[in-house]
C-alpha atoms as a PDB file:
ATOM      1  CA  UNK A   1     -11.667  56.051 -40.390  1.00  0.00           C
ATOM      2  CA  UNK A   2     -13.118  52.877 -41.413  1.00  0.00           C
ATOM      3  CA  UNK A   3     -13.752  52.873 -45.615  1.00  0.00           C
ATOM      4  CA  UNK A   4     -17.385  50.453 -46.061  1.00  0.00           C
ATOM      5  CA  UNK A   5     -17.553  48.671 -49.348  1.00  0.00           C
ATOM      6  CA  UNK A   6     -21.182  48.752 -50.685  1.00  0.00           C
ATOM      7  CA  UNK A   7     -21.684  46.136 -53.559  1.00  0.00           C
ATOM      8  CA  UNK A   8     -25.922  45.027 -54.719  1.00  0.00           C
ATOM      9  CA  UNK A   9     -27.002  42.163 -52.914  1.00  0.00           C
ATOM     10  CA  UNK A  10     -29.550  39.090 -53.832  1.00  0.00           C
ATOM     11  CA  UNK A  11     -32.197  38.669 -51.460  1.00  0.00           C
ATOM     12  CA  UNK A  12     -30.556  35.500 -50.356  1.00  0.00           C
ATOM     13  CA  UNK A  13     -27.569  37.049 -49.582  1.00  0.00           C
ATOM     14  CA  UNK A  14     -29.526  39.643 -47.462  1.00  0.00           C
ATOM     15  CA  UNK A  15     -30.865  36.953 -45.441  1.00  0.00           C
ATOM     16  CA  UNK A  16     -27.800  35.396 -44.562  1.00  0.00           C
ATOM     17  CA  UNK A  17     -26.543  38.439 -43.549  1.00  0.00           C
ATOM     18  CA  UNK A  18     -28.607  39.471 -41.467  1.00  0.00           C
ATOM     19  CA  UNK A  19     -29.365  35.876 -39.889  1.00  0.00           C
ATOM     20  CA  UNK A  20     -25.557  35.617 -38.972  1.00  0.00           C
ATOM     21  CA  UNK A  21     -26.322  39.268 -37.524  1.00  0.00           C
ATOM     22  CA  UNK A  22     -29.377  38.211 -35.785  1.00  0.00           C
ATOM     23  CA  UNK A  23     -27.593  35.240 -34.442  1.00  0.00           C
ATOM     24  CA  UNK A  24     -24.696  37.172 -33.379  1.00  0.00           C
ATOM     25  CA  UNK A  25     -27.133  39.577 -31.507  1.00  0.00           C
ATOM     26  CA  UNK A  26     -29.211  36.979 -29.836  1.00  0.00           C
ATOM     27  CA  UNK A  27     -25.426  35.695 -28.149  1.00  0.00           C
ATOM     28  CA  UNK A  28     -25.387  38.886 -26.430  1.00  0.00           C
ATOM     29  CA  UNK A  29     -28.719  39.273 -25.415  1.00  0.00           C
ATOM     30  CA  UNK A  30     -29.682  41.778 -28.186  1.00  0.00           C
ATOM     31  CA  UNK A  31     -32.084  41.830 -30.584  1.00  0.00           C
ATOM     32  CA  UNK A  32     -31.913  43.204 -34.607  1.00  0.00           C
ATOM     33  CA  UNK A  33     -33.181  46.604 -34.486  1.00  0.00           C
ATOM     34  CA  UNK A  34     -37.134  47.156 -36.244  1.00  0.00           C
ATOM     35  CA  UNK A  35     -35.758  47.828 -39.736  1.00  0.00           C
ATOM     36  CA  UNK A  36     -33.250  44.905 -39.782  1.00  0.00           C
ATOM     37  CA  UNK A  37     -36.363  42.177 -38.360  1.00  0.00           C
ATOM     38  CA  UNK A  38     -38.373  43.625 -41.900  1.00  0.00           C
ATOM     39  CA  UNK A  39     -35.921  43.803 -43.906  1.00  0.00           C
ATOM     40  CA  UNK A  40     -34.923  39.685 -42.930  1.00  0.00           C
ATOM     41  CA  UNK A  41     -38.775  38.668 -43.140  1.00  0.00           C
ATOM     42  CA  UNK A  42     -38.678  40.582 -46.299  1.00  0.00           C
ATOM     43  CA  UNK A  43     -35.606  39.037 -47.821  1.00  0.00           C
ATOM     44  CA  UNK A  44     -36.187  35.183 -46.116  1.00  0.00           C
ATOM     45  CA  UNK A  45     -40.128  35.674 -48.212  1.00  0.00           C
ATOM     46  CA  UNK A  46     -39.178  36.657 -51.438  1.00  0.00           C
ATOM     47  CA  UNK A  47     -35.682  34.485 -51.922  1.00  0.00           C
ATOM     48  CA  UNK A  48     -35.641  32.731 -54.748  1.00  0.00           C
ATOM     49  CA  UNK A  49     -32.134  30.387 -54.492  1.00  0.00           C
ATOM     50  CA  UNK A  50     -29.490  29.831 -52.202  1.00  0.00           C
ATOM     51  CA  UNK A  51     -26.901  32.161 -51.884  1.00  0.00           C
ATOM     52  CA  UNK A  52     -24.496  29.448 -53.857  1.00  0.00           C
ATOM     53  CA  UNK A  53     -26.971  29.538 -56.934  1.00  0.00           C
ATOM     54  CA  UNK A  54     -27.180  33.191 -56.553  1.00  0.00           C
ATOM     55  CA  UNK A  55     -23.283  33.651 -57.085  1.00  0.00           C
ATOM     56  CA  UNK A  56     -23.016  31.870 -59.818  1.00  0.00           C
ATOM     57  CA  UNK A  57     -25.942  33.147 -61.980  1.00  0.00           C
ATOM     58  CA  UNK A  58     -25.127  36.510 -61.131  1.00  0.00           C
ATOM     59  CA  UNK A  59     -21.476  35.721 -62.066  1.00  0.00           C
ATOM     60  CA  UNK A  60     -22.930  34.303 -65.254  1.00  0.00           C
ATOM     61  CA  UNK A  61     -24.869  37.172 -66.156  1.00  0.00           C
ATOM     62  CA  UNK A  62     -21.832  39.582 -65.703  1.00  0.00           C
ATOM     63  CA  UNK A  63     -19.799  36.962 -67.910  1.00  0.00           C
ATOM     64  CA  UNK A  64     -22.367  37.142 -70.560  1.00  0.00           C
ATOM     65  CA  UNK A  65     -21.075  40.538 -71.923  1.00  0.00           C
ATOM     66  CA  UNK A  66     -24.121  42.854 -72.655  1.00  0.00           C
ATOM     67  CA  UNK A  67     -23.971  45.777 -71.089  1.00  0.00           C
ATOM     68  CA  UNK A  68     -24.601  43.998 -67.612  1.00  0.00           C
ATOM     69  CA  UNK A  69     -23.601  45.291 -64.525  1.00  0.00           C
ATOM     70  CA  UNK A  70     -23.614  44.172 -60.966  1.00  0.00           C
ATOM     71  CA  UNK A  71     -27.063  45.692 -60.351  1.00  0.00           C
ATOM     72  CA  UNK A  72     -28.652  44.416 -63.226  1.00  0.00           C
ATOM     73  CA  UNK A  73     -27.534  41.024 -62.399  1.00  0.00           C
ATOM     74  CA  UNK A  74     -29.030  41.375 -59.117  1.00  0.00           C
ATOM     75  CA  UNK A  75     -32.579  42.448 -60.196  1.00  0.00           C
ATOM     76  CA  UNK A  76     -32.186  39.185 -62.621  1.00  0.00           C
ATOM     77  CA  UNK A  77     -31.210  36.862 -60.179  1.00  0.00           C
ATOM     78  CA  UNK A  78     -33.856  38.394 -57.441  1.00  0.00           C
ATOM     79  CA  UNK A  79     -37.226  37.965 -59.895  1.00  0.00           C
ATOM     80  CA  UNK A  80     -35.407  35.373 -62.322  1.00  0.00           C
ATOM     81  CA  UNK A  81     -37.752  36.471 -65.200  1.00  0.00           C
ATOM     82  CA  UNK A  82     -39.503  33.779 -67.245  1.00  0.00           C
ATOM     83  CA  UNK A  83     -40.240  35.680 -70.252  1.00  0.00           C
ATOM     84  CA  UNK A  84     -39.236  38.196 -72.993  1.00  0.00           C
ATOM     85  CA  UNK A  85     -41.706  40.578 -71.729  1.00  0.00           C
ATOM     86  CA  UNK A  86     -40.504  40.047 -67.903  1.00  0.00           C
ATOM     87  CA  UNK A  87     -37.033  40.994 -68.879  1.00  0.00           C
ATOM     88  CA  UNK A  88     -38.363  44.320 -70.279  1.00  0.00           C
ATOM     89  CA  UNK A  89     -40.331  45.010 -67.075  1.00  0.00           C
ATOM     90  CA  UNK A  90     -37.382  44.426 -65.139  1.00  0.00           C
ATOM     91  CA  UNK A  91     -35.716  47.479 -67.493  1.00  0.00           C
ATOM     92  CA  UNK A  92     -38.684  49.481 -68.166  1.00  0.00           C
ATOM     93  CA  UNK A  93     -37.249  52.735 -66.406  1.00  0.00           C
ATOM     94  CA  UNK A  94     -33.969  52.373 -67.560  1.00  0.00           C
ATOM     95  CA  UNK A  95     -32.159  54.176 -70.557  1.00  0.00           C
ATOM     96  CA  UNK A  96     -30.976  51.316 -72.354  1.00  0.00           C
ATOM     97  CA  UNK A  97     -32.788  48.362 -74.151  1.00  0.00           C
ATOM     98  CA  UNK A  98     -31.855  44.713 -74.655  1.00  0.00           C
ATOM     99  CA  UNK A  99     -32.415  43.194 -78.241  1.00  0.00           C
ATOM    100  CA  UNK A 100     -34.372  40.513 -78.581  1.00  0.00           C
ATOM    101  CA  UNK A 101     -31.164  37.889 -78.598  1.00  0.00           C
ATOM    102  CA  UNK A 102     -29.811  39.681 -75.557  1.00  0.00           C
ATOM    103  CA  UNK A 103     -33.121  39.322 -73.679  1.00  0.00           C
ATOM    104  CA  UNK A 104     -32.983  34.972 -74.679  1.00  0.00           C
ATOM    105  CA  UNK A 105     -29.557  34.572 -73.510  1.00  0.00           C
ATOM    106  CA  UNK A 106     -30.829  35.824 -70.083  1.00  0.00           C
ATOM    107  CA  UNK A 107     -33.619  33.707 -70.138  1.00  0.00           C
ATOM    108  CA  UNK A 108     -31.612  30.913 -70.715  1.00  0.00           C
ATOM    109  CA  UNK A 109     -29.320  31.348 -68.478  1.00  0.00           C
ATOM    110  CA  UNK A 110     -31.984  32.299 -65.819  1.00  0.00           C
ATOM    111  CA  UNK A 111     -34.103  28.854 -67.242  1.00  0.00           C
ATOM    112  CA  UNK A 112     -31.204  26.565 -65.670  1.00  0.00           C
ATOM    113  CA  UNK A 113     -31.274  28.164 -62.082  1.00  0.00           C
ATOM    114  CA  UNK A 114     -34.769  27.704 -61.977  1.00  0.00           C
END
């Protein structure tokens, strides 16, 4: 039995995926099943950077050492948030809050991707 590794994807990387996939498919006469065609139109409409630029911010964000983890990075580099109050809309459901100095490190680091 095959183990899967699951791990949060950017958008970007979504759309690469599944454009190798749909690629792949299109060799052998096939086509991406419904879900799959959404879920690239989806992802190809709403990326933000290339997958390179996505890597490395989200690497930077789990470098920056507050309480970040792969999923949060994610969300960042997905809607790359502008301002203090986007960061907290981002996080608005979850348990934890960032301070104020947390939040402008983000930004900052978001502010040279953008």
């Amino acid at each position: 039995m095959e183990i899967l590794e699951t791990r949060p994807a950017a958008l970007s990387e979504v759309a690469e995926i599944l454009a190798e996939k749909e690629k792949a498919y299109s060799e052998k006469g096939l086509e991406l099943l419904y879900e799959q065609k959404k879920a690239l139109e989806h992802a190809r409409r709403f990326e933000k950077l290339p997958v390179k630029q996505c890597r490395e911010l989200e690497e930077k964000l789990l470098g920056l050492e507050l309480n970040m983890t792969p999923e949060r990075a994610v969300k960042i580099v997905d809607l790359l948030p502008k301002t203090v109050d986007d960061v907290r809309a981002i996080f608005a459901k979850e348990r934890f809050k960032y301070s104020e100095e947390e939040i402008s490190k983000i930004i900052d680091l978001v502010a040279q991707y953008r």
